[in-house]
N, C-alpha and C. Protein backbone atom coordinates (compact mmCIF):
# COMPACT_ATOMS: atom_id res chain seq x y z
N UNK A 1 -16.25 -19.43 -23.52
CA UNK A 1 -17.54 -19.62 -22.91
C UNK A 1 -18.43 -18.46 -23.34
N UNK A 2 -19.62 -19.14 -24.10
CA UNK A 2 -20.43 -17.88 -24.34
C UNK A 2 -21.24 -17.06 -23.27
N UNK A 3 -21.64 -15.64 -23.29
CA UNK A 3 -22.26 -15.60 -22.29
C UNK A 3 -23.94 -16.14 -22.31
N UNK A 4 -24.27 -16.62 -21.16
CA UNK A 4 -25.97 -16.88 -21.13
C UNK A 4 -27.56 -15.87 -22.34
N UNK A 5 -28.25 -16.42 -22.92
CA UNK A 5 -29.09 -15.54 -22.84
C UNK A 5 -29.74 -14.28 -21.72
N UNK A 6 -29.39 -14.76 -21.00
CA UNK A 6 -30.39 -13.91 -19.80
C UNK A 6 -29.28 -12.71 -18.88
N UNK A 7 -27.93 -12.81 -19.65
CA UNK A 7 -27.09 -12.22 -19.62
C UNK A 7 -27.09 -10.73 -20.51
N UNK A 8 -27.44 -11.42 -21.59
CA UNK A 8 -28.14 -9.88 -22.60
C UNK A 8 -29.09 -9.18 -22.51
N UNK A 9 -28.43 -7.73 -22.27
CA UNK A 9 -29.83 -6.50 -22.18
C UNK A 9 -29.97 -5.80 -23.44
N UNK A 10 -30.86 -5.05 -22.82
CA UNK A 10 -31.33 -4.02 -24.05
C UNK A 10 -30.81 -3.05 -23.15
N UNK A 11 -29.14 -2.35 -23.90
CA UNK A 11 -28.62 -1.15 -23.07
C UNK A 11 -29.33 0.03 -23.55
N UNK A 12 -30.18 0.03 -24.57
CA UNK A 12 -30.55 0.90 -25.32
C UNK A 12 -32.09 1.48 -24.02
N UNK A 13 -32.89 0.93 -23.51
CA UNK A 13 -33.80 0.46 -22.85
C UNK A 13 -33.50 0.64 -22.01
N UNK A 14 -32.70 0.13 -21.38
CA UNK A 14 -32.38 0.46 -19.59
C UNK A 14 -31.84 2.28 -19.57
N UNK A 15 -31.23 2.94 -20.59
CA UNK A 15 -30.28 3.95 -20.79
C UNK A 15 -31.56 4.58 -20.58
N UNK A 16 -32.85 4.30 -21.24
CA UNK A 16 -34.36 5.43 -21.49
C UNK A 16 -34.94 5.38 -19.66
N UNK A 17 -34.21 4.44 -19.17
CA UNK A 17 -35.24 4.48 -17.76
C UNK A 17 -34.22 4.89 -16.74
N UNK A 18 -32.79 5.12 -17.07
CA UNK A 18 -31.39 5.36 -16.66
C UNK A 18 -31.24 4.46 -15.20
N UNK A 19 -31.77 3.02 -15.69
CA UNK A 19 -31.92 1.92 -14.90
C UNK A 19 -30.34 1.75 -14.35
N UNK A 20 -30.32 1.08 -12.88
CA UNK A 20 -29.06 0.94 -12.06
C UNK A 20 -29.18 -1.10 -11.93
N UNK A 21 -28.28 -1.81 -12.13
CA UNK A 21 -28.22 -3.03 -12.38
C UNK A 21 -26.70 -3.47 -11.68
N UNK A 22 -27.16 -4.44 -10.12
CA UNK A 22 -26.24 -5.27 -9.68
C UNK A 22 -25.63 -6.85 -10.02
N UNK A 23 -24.79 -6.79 -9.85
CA UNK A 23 -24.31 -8.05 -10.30
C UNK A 23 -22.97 -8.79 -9.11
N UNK A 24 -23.00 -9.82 -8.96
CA UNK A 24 -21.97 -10.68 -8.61
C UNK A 24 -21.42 -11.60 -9.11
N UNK A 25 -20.35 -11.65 -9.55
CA UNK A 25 -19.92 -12.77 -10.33
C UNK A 25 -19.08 -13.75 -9.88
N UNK A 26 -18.85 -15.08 -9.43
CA UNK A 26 -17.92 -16.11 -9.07
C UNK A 26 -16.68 -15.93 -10.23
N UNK A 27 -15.60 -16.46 -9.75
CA UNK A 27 -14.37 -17.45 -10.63
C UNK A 27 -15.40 -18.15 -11.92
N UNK A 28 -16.37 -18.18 -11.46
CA UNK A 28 -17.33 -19.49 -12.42
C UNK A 28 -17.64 -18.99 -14.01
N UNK A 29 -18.30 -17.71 -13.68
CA UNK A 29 -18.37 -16.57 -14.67
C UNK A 29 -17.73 -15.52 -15.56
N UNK A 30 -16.61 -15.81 -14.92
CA UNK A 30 -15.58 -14.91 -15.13
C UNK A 30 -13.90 -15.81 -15.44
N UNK A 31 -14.62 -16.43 -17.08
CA UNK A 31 -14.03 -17.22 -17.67
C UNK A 31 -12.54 -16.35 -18.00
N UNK A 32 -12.42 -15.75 -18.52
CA UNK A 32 -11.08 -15.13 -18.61
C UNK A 32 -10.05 -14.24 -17.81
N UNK A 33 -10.62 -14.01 -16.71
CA UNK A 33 -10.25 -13.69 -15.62
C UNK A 33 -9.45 -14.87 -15.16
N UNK A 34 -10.27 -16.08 -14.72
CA UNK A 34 -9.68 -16.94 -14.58
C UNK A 34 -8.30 -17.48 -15.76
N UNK A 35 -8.22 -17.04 -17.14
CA UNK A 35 -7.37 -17.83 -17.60
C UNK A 35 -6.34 -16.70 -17.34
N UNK A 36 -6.65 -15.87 -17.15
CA UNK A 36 -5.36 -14.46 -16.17
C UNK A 36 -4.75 -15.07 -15.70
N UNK A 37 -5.22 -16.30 -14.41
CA UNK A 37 -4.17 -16.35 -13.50
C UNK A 37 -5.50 -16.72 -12.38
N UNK A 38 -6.13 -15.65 -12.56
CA UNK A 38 -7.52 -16.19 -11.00
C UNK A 38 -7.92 -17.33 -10.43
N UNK A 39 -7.80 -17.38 -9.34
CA UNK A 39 -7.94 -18.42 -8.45
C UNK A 39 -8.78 -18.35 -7.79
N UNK A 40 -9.53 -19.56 -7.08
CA UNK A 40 -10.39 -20.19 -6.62
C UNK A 40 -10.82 -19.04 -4.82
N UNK A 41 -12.25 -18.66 -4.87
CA UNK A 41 -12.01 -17.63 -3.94
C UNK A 41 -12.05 -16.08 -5.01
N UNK A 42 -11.84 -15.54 -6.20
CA UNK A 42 -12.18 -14.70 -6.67
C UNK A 42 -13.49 -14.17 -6.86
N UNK A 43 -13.88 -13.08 -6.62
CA UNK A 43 -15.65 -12.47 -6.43
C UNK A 43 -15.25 -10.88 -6.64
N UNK A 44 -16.40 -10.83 -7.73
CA UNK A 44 -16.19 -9.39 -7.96
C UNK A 44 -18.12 -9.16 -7.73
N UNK A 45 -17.91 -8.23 -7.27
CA UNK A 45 -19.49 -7.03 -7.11
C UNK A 45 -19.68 -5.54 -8.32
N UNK A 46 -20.56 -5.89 -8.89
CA UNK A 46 -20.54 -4.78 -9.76
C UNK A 46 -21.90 -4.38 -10.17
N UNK A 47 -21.68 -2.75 -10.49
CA UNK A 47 -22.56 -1.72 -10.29
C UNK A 47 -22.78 -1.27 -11.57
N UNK A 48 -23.90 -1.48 -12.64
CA UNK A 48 -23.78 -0.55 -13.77
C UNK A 48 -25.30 0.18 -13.89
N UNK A 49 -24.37 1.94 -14.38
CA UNK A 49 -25.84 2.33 -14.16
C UNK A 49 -25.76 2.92 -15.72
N UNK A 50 -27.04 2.65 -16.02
CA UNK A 50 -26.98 3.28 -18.11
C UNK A 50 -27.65 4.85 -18.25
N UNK A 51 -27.15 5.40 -18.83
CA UNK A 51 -27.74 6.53 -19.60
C UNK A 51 -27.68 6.94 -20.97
N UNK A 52 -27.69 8.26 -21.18
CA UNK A 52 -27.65 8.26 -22.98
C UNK A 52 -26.49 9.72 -22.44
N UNK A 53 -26.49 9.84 -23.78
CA UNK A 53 -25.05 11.46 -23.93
C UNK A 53 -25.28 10.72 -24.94
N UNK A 54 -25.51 12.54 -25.89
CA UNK A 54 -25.68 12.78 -27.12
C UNK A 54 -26.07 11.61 -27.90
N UNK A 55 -27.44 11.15 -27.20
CA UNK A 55 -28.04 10.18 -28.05
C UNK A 55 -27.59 9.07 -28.02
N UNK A 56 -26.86 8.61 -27.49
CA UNK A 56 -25.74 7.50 -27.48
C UNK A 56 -25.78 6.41 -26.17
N UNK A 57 -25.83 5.28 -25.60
CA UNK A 57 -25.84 4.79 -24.26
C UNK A 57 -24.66 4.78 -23.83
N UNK A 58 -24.58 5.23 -21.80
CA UNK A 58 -23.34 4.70 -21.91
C UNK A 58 -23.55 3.90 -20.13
N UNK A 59 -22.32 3.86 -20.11
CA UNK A 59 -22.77 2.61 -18.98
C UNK A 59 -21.64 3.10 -17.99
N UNK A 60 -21.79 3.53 -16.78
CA UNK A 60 -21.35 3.99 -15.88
C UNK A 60 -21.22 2.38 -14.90
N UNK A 61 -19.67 1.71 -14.97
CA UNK A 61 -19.16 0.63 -14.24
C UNK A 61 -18.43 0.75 -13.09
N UNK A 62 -18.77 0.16 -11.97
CA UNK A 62 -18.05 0.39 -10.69
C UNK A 62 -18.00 -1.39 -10.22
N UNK A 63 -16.57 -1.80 -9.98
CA UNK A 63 -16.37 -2.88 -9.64
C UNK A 63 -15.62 -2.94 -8.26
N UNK A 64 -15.77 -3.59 -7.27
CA UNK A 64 -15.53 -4.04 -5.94
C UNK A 64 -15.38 -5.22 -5.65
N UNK A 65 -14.39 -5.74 -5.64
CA UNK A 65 -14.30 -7.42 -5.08
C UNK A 65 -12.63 -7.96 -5.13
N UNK A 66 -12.40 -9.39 -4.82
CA UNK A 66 -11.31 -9.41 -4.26
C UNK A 66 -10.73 -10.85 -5.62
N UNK A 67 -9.94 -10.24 -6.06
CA UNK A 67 -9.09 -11.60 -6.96
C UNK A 67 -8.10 -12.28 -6.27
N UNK A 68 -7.96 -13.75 -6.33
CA UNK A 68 -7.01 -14.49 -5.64
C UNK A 68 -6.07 -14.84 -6.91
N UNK A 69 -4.78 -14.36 -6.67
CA UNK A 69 -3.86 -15.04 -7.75
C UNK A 69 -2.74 -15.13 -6.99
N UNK A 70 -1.65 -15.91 -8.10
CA UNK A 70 -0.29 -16.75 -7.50
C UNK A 70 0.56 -15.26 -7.36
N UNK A 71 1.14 -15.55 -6.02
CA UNK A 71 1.96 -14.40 -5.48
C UNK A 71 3.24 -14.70 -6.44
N UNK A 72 3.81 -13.43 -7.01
CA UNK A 72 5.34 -13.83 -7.50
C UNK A 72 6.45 -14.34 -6.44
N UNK A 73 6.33 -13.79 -5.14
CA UNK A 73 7.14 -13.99 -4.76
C UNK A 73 7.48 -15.27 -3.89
N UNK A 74 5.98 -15.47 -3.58
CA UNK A 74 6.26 -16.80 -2.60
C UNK A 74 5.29 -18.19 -3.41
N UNK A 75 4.94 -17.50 -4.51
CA UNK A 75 3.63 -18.34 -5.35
C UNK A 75 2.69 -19.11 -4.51
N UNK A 76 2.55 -18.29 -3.62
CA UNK A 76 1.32 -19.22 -2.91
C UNK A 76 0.06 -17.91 -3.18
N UNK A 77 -1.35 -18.37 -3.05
CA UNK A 77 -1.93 -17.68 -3.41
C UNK A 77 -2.34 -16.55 -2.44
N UNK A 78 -2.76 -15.31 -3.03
CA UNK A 78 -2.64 -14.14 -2.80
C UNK A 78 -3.71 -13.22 -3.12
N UNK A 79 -4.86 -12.55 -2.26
CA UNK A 79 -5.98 -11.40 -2.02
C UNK A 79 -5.53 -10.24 -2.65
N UNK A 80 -5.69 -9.93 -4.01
CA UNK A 80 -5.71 -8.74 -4.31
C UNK A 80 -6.95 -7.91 -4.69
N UNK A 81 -7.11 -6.93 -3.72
CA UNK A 81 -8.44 -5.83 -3.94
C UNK A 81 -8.38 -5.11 -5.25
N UNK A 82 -9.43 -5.41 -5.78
CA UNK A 82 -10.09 -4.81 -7.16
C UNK A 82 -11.02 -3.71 -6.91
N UNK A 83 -10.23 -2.49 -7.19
CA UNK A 83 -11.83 -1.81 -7.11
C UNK A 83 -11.14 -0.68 -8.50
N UNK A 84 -12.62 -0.78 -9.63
CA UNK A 84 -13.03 -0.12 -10.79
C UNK A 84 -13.63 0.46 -11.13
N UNK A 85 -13.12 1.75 -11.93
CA UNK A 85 -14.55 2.53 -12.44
C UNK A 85 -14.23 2.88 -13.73
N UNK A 86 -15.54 2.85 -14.73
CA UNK A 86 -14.63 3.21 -16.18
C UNK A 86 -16.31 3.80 -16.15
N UNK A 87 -16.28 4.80 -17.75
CA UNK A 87 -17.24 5.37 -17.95
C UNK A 87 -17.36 4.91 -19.91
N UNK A 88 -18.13 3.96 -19.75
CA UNK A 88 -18.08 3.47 -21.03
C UNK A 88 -19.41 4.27 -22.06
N UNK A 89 -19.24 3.99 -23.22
CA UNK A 89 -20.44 4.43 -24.38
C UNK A 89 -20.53 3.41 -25.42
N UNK A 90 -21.60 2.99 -25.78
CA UNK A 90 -21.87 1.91 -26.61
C UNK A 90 -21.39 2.19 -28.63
N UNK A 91 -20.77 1.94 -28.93
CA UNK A 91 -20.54 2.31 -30.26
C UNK A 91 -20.83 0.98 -31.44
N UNK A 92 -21.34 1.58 -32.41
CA UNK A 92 -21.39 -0.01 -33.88
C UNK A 92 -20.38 -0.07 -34.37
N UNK A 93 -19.21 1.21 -34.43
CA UNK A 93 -18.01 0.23 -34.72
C UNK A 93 -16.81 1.00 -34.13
N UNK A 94 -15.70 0.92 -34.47
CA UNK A 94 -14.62 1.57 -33.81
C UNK A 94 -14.11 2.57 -34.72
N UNK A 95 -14.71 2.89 -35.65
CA UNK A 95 -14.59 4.22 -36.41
C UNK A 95 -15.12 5.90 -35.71
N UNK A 96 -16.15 5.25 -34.94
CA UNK A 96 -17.06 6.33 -34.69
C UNK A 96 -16.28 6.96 -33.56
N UNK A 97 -16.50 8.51 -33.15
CA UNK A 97 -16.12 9.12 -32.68
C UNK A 97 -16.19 9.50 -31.24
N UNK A 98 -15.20 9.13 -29.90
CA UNK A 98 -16.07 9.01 -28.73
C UNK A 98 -15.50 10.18 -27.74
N UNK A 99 -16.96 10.44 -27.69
CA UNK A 99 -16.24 11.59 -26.54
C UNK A 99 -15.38 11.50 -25.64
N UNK A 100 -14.64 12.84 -25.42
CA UNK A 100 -13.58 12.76 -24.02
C UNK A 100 -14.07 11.60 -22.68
N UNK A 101 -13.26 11.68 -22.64
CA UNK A 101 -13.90 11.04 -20.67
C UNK A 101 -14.77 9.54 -21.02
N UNK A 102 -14.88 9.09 -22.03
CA UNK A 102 -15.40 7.65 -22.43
C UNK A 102 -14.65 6.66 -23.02
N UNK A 103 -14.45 5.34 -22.68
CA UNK A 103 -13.81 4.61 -23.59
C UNK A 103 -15.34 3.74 -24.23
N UNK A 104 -14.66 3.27 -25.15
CA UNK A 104 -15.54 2.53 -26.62
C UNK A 104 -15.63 1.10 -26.26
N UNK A 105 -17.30 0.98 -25.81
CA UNK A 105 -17.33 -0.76 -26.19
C UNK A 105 -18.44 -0.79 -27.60
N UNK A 106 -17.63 -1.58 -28.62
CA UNK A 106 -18.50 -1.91 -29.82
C UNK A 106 -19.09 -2.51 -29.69
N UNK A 107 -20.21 -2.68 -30.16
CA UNK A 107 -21.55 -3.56 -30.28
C UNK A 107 -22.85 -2.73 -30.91
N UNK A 108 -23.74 -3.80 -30.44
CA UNK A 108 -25.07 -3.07 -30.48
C UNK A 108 -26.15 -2.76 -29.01
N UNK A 109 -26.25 -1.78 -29.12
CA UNK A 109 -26.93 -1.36 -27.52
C UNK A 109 -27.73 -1.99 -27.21
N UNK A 110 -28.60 -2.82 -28.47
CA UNK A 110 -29.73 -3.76 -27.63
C UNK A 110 -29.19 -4.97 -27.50
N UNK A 111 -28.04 -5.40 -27.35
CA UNK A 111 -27.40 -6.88 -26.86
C UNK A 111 -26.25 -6.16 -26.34
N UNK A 112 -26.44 -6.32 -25.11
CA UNK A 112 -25.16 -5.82 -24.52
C UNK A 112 -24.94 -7.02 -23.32
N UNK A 113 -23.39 -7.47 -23.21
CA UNK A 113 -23.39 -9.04 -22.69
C UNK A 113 -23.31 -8.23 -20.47
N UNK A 114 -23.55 -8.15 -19.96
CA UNK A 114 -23.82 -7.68 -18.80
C UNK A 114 -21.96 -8.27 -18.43
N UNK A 115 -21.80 -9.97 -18.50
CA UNK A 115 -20.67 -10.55 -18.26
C UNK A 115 -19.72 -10.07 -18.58
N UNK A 116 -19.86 -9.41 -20.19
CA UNK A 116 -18.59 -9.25 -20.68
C UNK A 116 -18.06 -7.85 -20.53
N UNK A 117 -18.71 -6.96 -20.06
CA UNK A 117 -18.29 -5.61 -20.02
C UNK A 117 -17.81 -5.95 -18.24
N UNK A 118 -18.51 -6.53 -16.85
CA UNK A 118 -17.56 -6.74 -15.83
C UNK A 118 -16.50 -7.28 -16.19
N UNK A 119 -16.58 -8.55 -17.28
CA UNK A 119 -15.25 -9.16 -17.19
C UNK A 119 -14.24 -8.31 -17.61
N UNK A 120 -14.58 -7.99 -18.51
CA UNK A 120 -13.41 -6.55 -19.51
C UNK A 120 -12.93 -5.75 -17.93
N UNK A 121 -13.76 -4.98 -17.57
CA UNK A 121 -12.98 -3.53 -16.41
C UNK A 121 -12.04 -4.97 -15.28
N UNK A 122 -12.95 -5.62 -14.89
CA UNK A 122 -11.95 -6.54 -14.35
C UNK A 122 -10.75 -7.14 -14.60
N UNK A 123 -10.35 -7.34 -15.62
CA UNK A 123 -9.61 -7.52 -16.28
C UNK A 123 -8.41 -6.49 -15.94
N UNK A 124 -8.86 -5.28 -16.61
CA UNK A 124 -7.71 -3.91 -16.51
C UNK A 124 -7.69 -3.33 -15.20
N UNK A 125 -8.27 -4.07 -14.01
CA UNK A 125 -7.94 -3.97 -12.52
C UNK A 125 -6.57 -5.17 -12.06
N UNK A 126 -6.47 -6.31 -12.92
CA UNK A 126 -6.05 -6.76 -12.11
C UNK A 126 -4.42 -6.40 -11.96
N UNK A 127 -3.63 -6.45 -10.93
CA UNK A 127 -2.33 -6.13 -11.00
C UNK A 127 -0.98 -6.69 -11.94
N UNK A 128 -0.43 -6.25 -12.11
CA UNK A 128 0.47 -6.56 -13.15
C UNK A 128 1.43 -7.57 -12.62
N UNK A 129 1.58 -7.32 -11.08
CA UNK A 129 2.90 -8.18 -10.28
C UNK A 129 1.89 -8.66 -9.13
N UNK A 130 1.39 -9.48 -9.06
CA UNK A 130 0.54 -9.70 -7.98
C UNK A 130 1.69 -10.41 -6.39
N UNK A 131 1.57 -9.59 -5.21
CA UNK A 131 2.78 -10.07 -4.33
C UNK A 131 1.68 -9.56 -3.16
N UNK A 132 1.95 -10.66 -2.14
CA UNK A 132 2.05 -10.16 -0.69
C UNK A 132 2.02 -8.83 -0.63
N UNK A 133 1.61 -8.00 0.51
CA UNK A 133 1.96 -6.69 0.86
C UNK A 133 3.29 -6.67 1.31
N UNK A 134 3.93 -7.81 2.54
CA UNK A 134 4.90 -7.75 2.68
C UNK A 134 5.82 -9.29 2.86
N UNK A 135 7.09 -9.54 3.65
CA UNK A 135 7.41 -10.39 3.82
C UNK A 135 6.59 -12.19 4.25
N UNK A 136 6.23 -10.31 5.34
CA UNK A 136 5.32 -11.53 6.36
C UNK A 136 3.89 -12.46 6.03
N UNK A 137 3.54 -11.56 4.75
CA UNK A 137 2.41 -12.00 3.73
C UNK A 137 3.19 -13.48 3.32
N UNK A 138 3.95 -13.29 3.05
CA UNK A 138 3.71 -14.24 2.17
C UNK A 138 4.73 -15.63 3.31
N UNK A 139 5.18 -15.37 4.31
CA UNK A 139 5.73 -16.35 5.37
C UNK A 139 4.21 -17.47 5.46
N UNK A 140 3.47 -16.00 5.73
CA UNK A 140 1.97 -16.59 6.72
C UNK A 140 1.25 -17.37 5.47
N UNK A 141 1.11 -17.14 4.29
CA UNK A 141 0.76 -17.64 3.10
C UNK A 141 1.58 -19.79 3.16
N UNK A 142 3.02 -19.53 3.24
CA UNK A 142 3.49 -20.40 3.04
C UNK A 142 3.03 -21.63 4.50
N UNK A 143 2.24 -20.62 5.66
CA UNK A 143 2.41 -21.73 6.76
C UNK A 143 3.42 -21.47 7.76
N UNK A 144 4.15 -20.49 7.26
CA UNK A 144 5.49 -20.43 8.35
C UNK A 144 4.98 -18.93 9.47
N UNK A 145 5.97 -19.47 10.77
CA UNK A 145 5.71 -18.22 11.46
C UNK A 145 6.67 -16.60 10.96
N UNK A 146 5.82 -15.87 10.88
CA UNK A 146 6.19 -14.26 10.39
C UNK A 146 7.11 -14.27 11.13
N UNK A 147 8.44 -13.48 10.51
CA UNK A 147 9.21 -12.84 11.72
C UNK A 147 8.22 -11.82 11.83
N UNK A 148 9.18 -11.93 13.39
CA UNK A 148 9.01 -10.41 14.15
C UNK A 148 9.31 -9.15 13.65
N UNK A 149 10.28 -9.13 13.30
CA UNK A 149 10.78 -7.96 12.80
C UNK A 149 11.53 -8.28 11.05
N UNK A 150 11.81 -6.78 10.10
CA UNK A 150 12.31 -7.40 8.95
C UNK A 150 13.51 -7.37 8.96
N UNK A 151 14.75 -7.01 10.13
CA UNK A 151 15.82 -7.56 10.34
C UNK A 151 16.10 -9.05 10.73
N UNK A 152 15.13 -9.45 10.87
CA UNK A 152 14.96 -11.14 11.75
C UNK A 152 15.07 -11.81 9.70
N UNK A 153 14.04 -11.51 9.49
CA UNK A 153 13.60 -11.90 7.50
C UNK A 153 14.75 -11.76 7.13
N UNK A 154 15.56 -10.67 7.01
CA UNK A 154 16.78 -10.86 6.35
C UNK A 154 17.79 -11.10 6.64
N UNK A 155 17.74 -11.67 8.25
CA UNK A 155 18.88 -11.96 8.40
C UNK A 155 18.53 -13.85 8.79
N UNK A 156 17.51 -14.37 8.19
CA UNK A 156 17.07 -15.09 7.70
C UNK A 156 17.51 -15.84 6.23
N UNK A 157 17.36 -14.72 5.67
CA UNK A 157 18.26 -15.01 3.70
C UNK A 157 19.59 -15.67 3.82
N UNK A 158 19.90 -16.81 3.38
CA UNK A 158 21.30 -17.01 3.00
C UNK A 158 21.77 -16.07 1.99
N UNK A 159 23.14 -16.16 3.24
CA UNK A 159 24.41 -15.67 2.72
C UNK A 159 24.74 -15.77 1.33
N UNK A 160 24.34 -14.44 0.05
CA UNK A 160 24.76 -15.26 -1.49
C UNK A 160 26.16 -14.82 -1.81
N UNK A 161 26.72 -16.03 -2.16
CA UNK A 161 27.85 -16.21 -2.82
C UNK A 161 28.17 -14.68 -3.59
N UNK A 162 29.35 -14.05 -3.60
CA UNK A 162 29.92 -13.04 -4.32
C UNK A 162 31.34 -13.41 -4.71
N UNK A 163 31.16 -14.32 -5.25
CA UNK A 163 32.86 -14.97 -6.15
C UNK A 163 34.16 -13.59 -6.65
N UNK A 164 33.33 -12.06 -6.71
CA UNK A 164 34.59 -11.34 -6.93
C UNK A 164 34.54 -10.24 -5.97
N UNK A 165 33.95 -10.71 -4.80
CA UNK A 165 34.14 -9.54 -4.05
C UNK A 165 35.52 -9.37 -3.47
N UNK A 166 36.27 -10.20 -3.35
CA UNK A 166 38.03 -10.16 -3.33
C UNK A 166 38.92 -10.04 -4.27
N UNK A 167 37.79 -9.27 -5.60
CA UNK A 167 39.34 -9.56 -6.16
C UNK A 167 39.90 -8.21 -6.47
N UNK A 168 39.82 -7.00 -6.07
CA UNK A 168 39.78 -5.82 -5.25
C UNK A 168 41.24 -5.99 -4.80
N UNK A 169 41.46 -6.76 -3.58
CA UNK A 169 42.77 -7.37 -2.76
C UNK A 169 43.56 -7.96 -3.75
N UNK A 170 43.37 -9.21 -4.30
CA UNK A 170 44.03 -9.97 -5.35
C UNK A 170 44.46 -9.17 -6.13
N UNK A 171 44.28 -8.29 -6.89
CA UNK A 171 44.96 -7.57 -7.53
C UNK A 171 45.95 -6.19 -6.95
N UNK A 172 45.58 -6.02 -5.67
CA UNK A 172 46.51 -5.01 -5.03
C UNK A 172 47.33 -5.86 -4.83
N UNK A 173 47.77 -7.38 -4.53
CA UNK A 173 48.72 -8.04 -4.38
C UNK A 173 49.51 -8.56 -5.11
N UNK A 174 48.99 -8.57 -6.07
CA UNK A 174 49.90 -8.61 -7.83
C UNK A 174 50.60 -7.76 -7.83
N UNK A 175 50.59 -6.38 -7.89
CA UNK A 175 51.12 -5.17 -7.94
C UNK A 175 52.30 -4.83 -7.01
N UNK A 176 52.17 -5.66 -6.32
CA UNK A 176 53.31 -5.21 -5.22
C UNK A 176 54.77 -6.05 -6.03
């Protein structure tokens, strides 16, 4: 999905007025996020403010909002808080040299996609194992009542099979 015209700034321009620019984005907008895994109910809030260093734009990103994805553990879906900050600088190619404390988005400063730089930090927010906080997350997820306690949960778990935990004995009885 391309992004919109009206999506592209002049980072070069906003950096001269060290303009501050909000944004909200749906699941709707945030086409690859969604092919992450994101689910329906995802909203991110984001903050970019532009300046220059050493002649150069860079774009100061702060992201806040909440991604819904499939819990590993109970795969039902699951609220994970996003919150981002990266300190980016606009570069023409990936040769050029970027200062400490900046990572590199290539392009050109006067088309800069507003979408695609939230979608990017969003992206490297989201969790690697997305789970419940705890048991009971994900009971209440499924519809079921939470235990009370997490001795109640595990003593909940069937009993798993251990086919050699006797054979310890079995072999002291050979021996005799």
């Amino acid at each position: 999905m391309s992004p919109a015209p009206a999506d592209q700034v002049n980072a070069k321009e906003l950096a001269g007025r060290a303009a501050t620019i909000r944004r909200s984005l749906g699941l709707r907008q945030l086409a690859r996020v969604a092919e992450a895994g994101a689910l329906e109910g995802t909203r991110v809030d984001a903050e970019l403010r532009f300046a220059t260093f050493e002649g150069r734009v860079t774009v100061d990103v702060r992201l806040e909002g909440v991604v819904v994805l499939a819990c590993q553990r109970c795969l039902k879906p699951c609220e994970c808080a996003l919150s981002e900050e990266a300190q980016l600088i606009v570069v023409p190619t990936d040769a050029e040299e970027v200062p400490g404390g900046y990572e590199p988005v290539i392009g050109e400063a006067e088309r800069v996609s507003l979408a695609e730089l939230i979608e990017e930090q969003a992206l490297l927010g989201l969790p690697l194992v997305p789970v419940h906080e705890d048991a009971a997350g994900c009971a209440a997820a499924a519809g079921a009542k939470p235990p009370a306690r997490v001795e109640e949960a595990e003593a909940s778990v069937e009993e798993k099979q251990t086919p050699f935990a006797n054979l310890r004995e079995l072999l002291d009885k050979g021996e005799r």
